[in-house]
Protein backbone atom coordinates (compact mmCIF):
# COMPACT_ATOMS: atom_id res chain seq x y z
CA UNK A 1 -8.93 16.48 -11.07
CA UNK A 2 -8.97 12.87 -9.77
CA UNK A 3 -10.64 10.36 -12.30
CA UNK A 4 -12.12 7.08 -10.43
CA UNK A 5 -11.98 3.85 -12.71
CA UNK A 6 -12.15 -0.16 -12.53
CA UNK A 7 -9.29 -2.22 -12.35
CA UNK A 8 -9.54 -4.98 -15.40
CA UNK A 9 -8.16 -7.30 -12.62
CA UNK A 10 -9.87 -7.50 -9.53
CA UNK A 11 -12.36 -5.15 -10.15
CA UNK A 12 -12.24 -2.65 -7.29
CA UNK A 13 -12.23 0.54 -8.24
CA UNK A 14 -9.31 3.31 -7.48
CA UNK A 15 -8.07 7.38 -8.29
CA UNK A 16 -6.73 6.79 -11.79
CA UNK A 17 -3.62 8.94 -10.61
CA UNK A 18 -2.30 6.45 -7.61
CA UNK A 19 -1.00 3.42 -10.36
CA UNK A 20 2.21 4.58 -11.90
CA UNK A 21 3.05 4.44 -15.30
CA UNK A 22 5.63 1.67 -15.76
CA UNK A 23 8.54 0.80 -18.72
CA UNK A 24 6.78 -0.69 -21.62
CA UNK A 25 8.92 -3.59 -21.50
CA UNK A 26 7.52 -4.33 -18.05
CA UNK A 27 3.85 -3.32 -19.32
CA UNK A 28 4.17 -5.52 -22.08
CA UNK A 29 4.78 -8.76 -19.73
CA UNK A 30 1.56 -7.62 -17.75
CA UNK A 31 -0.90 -6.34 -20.28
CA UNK A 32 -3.33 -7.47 -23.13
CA UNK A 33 -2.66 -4.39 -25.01
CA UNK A 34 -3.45 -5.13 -28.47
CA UNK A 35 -4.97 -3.49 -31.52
CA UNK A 36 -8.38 -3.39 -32.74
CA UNK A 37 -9.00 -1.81 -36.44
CA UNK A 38 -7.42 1.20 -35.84
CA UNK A 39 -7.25 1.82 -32.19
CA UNK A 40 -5.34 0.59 -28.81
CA UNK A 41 -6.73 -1.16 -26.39
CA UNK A 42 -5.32 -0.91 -23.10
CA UNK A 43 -6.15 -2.54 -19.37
CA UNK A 44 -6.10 -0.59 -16.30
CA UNK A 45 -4.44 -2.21 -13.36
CA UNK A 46 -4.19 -0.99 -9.79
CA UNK A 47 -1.19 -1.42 -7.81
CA UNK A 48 -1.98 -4.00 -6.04
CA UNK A 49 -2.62 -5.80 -9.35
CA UNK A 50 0.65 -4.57 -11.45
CA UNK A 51 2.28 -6.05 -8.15
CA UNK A 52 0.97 -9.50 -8.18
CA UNK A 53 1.16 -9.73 -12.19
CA UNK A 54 5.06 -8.71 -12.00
CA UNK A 55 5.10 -11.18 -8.88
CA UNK A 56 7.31 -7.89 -7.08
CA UNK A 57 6.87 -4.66 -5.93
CA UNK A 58 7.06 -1.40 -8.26
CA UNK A 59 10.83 0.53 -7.75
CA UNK A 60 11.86 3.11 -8.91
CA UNK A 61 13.98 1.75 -11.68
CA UNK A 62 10.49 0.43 -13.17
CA UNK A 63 9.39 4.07 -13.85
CA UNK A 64 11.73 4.48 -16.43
CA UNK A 65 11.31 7.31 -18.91
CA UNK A 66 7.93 8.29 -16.91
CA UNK A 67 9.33 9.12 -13.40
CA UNK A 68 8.51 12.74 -13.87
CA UNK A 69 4.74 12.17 -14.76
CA UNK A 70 2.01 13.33 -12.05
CA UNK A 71 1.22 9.57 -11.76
CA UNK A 72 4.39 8.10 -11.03
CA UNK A 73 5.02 11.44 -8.76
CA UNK A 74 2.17 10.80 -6.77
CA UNK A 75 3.65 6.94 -6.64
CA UNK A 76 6.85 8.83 -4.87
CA UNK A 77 5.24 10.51 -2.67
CA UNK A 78 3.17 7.91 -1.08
CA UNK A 79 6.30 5.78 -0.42
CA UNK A 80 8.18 8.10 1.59
């Protein structure tokens, strides 16, 4: 199942599954993700956005830990 959402960004809205998951470290520089009482909030960025935040394109090497999830698989497959 595909799950359509907003990008806190720019707005436009994309399949949930085509932005990968990248290294915290790297998701720290990008995101507001902060604590409220006593849950996470998070930002959703497309990958046009986590581009142009990081000033570079995604690799490979930003995957990390998370290069085997379906999100950052998908991510592989669309730049073959």
């Amino acid at each position: 199942m595909t799950y359509m959402v907003k990008c806190d960004s720019c707005g436009k809205k994309y399949v949930y599954e085509s932005s990968p998951m990248i290294k915290d470290s790297l998701w720290k520089k990008i995101s507001n993700e902060h604590r409220e009482g006593d849950k996470w909030v998070s930002e959703l960025f497309c990958l046009e956005c986590m581009e142009k935040k990081l000033g570079r394109k995604i690799t490979v090497a930003d995957l990390g830990r998370y290069v085997s999830t379906y999100h950052n698989q998908e991510f592989l497959r669309r730049k073959q």
